[in-house]
PDB file of N, CA and C in Angstrom:
ATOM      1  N   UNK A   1      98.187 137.915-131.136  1.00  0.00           N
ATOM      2  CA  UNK A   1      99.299 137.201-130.549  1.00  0.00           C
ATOM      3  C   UNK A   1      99.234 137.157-129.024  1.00  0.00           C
ATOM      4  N   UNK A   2      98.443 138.279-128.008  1.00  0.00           N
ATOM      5  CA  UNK A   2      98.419 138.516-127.207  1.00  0.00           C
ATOM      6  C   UNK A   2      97.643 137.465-126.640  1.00  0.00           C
ATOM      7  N   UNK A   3      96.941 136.906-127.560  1.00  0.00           N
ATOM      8  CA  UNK A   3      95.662 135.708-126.672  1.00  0.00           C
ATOM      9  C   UNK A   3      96.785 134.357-126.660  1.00  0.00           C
ATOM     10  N   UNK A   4      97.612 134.041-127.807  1.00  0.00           N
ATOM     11  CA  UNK A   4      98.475 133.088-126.944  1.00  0.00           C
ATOM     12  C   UNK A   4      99.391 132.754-126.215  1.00  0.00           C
ATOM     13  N   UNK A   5      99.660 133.938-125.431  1.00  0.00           N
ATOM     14  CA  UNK A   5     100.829 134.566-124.502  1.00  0.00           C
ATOM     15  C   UNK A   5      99.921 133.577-123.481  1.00  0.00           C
ATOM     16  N   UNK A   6      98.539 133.844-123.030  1.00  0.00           N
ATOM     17  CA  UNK A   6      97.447 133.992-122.031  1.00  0.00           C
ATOM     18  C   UNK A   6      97.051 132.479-122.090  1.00  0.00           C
ATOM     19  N   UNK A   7      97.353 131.605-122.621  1.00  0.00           N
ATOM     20  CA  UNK A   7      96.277 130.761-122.974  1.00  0.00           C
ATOM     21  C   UNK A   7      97.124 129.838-121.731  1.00  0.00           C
ATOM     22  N   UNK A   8      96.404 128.584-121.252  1.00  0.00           N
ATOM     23  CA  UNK A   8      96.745 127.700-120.373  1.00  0.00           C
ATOM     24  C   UNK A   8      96.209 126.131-120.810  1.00  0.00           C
ATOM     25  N   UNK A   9      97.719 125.097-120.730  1.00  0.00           N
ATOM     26  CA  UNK A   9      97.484 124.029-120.904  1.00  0.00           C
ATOM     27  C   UNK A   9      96.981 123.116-119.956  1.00  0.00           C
ATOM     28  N   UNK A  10      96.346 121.892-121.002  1.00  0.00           N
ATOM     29  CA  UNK A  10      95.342 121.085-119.499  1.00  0.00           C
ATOM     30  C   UNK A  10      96.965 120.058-119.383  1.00  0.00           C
ATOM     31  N   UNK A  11      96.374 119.557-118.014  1.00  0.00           N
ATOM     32  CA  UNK A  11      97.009 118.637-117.336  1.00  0.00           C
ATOM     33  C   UNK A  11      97.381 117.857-117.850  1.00  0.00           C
ATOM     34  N   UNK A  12      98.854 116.954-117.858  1.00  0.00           N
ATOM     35  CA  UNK A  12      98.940 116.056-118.672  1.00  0.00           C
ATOM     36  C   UNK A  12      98.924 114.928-117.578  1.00  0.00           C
ATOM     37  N   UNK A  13      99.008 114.680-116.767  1.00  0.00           N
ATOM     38  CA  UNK A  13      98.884 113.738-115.235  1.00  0.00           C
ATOM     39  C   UNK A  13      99.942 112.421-115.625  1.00  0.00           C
ATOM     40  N   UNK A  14     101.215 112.768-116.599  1.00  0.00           N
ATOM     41  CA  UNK A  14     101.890 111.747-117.005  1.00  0.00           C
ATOM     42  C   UNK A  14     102.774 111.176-115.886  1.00  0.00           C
ATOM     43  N   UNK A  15     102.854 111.930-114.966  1.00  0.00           N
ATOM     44  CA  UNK A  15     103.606 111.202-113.523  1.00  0.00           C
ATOM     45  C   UNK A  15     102.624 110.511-112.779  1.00  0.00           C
ATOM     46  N   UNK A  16     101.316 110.622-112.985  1.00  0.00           N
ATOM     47  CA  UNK A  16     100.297 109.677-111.871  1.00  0.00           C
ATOM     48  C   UNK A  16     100.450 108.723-112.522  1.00  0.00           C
ATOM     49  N   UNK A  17     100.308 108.692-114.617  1.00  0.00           N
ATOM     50  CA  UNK A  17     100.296 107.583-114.855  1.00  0.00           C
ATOM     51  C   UNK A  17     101.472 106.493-115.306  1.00  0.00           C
ATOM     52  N   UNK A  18     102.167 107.204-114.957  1.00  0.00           N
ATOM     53  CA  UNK A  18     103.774 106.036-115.009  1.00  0.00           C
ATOM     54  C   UNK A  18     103.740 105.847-113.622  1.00  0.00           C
ATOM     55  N   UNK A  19     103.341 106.169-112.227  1.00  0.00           N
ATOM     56  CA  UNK A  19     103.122 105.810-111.421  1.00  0.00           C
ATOM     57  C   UNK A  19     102.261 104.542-111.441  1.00  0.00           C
ATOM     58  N   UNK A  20     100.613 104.945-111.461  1.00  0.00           N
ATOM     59  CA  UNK A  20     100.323 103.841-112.128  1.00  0.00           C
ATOM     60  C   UNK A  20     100.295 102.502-112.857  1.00  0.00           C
ATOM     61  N   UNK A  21     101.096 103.010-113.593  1.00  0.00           N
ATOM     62  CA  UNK A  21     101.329 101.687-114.624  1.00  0.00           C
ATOM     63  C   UNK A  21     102.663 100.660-113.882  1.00  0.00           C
ATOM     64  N   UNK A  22     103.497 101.250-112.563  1.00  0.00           N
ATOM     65  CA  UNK A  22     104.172 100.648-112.505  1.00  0.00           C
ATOM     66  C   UNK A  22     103.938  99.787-110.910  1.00  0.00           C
ATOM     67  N   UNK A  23     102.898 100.768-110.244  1.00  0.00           N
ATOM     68  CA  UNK A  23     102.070 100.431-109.039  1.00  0.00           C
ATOM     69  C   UNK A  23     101.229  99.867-108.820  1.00  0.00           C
ATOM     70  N   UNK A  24     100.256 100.112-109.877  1.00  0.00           N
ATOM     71  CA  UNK A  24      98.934  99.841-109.569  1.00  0.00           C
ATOM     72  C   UNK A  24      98.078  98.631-110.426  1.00  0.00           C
ATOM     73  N   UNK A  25      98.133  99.461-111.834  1.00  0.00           N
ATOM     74  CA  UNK A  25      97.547  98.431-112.945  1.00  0.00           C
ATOM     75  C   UNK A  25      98.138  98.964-114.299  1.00  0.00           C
ATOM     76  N   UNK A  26      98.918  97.874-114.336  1.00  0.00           N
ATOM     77  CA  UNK A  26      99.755  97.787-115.753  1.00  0.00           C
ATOM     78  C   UNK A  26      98.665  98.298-117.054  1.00  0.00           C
ATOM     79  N   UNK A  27      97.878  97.511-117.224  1.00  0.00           N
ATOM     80  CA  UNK A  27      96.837  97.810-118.271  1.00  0.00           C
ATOM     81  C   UNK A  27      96.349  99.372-118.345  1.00  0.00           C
ATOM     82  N   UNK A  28      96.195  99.779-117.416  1.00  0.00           N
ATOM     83  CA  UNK A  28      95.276 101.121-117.686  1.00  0.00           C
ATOM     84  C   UNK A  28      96.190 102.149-117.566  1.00  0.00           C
ATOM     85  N   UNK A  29      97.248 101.790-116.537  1.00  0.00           N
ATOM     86  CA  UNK A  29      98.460 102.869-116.495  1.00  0.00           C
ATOM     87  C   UNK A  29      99.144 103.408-117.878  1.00  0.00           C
ATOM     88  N   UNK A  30      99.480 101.985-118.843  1.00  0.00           N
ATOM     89  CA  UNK A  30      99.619 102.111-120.172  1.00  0.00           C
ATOM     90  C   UNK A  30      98.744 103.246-121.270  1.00  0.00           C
ATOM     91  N   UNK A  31      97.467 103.041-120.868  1.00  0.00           N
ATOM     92  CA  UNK A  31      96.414 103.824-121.935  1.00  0.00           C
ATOM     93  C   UNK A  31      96.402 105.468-121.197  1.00  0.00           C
ATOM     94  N   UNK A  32      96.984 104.919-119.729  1.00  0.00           N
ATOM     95  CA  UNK A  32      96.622 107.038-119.608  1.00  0.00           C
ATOM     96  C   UNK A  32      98.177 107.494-119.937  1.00  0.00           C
ATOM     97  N   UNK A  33      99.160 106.725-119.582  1.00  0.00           N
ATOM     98  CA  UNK A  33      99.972 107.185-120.238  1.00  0.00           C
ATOM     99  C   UNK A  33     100.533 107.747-122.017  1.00  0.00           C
ATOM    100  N   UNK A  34      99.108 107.074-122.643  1.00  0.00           N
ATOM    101  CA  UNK A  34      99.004 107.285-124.163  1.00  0.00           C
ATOM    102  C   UNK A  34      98.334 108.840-124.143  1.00  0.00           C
ATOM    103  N   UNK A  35      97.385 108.656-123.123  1.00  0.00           N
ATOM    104  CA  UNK A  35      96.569 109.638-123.395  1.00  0.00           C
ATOM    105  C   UNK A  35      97.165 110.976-122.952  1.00  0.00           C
ATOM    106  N   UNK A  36      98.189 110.667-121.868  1.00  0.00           N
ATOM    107  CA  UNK A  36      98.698 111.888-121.442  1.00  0.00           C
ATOM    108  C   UNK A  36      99.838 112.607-122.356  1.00  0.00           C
ATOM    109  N   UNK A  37     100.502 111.644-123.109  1.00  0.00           N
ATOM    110  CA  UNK A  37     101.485 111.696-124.461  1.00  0.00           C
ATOM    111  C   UNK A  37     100.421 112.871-125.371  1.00  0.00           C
ATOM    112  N   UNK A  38      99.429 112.057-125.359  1.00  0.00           N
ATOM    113  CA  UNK A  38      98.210 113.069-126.482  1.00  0.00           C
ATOM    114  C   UNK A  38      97.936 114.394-126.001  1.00  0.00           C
ATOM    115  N   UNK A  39      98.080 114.580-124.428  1.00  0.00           N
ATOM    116  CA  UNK A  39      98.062 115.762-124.195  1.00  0.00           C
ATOM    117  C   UNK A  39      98.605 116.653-124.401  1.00  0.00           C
ATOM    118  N   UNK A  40      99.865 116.064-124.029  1.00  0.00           N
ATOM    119  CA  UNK A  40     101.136 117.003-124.306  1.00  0.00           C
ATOM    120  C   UNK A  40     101.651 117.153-125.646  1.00  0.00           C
ATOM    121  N   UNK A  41     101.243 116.572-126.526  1.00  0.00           N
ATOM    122  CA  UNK A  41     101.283 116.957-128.001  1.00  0.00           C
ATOM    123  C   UNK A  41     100.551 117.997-128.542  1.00  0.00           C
ATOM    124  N   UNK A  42      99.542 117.500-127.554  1.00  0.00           N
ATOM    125  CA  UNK A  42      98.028 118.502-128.628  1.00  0.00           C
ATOM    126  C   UNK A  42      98.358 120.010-127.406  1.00  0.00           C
ATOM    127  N   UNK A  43      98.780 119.888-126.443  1.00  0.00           N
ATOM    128  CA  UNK A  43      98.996 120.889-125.842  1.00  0.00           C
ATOM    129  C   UNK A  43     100.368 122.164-126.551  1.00  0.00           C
ATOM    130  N   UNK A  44     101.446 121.472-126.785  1.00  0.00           N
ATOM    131  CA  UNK A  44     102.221 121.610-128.052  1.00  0.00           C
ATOM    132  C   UNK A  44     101.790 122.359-129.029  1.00  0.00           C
ATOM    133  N   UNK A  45     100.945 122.005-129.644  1.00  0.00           N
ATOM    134  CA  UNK A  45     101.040 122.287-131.059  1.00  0.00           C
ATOM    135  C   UNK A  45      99.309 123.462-130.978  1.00  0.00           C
ATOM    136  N   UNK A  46      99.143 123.790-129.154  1.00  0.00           N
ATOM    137  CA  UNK A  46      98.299 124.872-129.262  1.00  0.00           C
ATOM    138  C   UNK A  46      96.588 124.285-129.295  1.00  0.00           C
ATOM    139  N   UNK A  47      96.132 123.025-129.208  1.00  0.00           N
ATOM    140  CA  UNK A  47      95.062 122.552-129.682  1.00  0.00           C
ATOM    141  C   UNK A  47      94.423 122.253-127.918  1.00  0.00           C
ATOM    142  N   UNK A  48      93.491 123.345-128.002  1.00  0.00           N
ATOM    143  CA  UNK A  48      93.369 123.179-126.504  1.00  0.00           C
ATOM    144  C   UNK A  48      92.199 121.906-126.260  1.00  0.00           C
ATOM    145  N   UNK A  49      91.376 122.085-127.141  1.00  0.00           N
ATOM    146  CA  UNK A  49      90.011 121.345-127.021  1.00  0.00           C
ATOM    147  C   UNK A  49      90.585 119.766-127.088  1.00  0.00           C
ATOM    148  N   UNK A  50      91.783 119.393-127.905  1.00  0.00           N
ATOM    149  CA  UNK A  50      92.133 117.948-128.114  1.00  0.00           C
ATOM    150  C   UNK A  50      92.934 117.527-126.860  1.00  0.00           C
ATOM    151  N   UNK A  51      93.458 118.638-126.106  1.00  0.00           N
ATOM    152  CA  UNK A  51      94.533 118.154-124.878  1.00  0.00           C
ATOM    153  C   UNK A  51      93.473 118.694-124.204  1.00  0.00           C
ATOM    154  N   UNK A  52      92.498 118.997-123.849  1.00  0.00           N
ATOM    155  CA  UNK A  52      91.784 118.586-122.282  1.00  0.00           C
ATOM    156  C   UNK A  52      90.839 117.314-122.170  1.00  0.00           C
ATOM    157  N   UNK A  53      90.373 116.969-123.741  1.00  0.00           N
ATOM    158  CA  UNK A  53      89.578 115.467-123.690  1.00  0.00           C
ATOM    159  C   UNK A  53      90.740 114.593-122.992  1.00  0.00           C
ATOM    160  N   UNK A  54      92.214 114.681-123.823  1.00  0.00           N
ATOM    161  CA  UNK A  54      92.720 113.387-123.811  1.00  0.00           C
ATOM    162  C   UNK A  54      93.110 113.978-122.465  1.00  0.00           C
ATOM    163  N   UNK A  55      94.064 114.718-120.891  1.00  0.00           N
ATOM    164  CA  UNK A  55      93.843 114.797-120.228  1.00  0.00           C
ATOM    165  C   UNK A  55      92.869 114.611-119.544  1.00  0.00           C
ATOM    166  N   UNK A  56      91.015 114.771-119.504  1.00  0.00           N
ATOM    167  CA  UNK A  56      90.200 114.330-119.061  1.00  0.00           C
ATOM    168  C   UNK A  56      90.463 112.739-119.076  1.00  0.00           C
ATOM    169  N   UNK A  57      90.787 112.159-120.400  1.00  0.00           N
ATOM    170  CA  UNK A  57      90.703 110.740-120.288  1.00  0.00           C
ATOM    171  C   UNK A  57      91.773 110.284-119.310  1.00  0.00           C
ATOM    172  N   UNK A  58      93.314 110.714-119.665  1.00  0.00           N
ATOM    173  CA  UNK A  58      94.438 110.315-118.834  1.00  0.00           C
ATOM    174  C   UNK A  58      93.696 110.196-117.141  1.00  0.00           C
ATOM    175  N   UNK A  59      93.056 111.142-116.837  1.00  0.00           N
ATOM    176  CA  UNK A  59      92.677 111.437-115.416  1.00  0.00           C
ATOM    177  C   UNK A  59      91.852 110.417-114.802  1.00  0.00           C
ATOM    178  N   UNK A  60      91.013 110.326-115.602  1.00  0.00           N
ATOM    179  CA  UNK A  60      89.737 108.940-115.129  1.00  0.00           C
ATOM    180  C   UNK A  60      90.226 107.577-115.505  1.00  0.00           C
ATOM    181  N   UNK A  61      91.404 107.096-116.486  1.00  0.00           N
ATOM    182  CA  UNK A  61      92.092 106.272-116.241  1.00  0.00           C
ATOM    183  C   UNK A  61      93.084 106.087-115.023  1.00  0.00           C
ATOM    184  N   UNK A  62      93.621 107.256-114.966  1.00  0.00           N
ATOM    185  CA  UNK A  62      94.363 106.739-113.672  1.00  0.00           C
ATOM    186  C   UNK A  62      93.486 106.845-112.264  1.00  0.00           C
ATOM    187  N   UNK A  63      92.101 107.698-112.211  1.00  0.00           N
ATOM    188  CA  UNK A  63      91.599 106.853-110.792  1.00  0.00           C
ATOM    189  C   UNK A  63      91.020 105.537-110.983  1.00  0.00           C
ATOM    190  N   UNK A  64      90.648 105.185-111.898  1.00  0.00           N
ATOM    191  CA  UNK A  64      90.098 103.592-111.737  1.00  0.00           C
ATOM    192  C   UNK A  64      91.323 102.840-111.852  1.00  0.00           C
ATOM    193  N   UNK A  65      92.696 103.421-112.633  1.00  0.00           N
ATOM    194  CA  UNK A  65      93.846 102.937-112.419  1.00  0.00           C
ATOM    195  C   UNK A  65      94.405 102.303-110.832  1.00  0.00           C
ATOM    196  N   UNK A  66      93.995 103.324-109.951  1.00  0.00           N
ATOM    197  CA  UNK A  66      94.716 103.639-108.592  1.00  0.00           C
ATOM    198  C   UNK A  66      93.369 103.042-107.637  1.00  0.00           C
ATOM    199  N   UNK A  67      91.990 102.936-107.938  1.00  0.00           N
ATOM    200  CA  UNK A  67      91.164 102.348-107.346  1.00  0.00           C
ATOM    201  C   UNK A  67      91.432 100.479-107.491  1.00  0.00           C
ATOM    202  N   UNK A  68      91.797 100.431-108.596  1.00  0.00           N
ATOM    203  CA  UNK A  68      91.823  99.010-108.835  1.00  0.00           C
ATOM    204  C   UNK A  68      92.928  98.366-107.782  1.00  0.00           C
ATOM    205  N   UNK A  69      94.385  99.389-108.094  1.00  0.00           N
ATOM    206  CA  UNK A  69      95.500  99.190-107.154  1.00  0.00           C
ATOM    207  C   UNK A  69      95.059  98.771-105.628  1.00  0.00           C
ATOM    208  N   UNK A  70      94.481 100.021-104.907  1.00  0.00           N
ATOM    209  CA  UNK A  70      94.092  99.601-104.028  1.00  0.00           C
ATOM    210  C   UNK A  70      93.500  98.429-103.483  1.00  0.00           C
ATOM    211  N   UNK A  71      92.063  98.544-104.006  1.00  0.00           N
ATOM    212  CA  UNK A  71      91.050  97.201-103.930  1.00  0.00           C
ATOM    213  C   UNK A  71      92.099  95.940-104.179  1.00  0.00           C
ATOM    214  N   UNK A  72      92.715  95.744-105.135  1.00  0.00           N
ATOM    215  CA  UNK A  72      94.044  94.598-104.725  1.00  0.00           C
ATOM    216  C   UNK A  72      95.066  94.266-104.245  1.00  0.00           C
ATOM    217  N   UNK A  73      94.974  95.207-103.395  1.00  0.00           N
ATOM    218  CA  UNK A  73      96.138  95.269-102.139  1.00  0.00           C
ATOM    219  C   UNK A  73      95.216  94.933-100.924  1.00  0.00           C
ATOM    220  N   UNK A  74      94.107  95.379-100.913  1.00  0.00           N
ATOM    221  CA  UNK A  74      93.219  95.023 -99.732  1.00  0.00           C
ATOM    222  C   UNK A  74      92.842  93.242 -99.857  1.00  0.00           C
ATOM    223  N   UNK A  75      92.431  92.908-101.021  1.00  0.00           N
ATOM    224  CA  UNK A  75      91.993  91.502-101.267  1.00  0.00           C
ATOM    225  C   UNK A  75      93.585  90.810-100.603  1.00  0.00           C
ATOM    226  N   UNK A  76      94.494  91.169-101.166  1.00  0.00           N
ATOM    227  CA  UNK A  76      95.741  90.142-100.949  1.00  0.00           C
ATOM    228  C   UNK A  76      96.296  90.403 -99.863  1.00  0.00           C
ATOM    229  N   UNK A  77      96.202  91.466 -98.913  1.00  0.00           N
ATOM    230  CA  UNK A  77      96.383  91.423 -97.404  1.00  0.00           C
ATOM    231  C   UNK A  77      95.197  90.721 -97.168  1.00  0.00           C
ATOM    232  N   UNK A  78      93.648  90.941 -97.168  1.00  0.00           N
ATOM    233  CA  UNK A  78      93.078  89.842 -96.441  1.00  0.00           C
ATOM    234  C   UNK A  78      93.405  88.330 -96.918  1.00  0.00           C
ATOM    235  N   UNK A  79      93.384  88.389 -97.993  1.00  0.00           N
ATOM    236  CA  UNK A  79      94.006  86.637 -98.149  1.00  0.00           C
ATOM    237  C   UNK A  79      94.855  86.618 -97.362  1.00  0.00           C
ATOM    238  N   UNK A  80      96.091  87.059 -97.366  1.00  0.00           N
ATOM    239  CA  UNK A  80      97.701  86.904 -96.375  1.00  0.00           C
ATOM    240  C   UNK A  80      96.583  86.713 -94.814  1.00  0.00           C
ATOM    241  N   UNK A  81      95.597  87.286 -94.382  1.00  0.00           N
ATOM    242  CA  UNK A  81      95.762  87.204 -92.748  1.00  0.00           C
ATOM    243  C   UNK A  81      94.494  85.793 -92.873  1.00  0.00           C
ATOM    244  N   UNK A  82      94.039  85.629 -93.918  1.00  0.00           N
ATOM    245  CA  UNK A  82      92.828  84.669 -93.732  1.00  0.00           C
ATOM    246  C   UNK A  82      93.545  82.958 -93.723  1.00  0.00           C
ATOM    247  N   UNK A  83      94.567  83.204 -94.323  1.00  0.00           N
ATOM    248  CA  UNK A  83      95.446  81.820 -94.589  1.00  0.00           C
ATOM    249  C   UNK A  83      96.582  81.589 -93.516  1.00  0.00           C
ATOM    250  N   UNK A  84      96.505  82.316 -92.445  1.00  0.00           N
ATOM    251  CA  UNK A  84      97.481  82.545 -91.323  1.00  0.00           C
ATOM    252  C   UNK A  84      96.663  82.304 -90.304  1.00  0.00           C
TER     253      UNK A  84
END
């Protein structure tokens, strides 16, 4: 009983990705937000190996999530100063 006093859950990064999904890119913000749901379930119910994949996944969705954001904020400010 003593080993699951000790044990530590992975990340569920469900605030980057409702951030995300509402900032950056709808599409992918959606899937890490699935995945981070999966974390916190499988984190729940004690399943460590199933909540650090789907955390791993939540995580690398939301940087290409938040890379994409960016890169289209840069394109549509240079459009805005190229058409001015």
């Amino acid at each position: 009983m003593e080993g699951n006093q000790s044990r530590t859950n992975a990340p569920t990064y469900l605030a980057w990705s409702i951030f995300n999904t509402l900032c950056c890119c709808l599409p992918l913000g959606i899937a890490a937000i699935v995945c981070s749901c999966k974390a916190d379930n499988a984190n729940g119910v004690g399943e460590a190996e199933r909540a650090a994949e789907a955390s791993r996944t939540a995580k690398i969705l939301n940087i290409i999530g938040l890379v994409i954001g960016i890169v289209m904020i840069i394109i549509i400010v240079a459009l805005n100063f190229i058409r001015t």
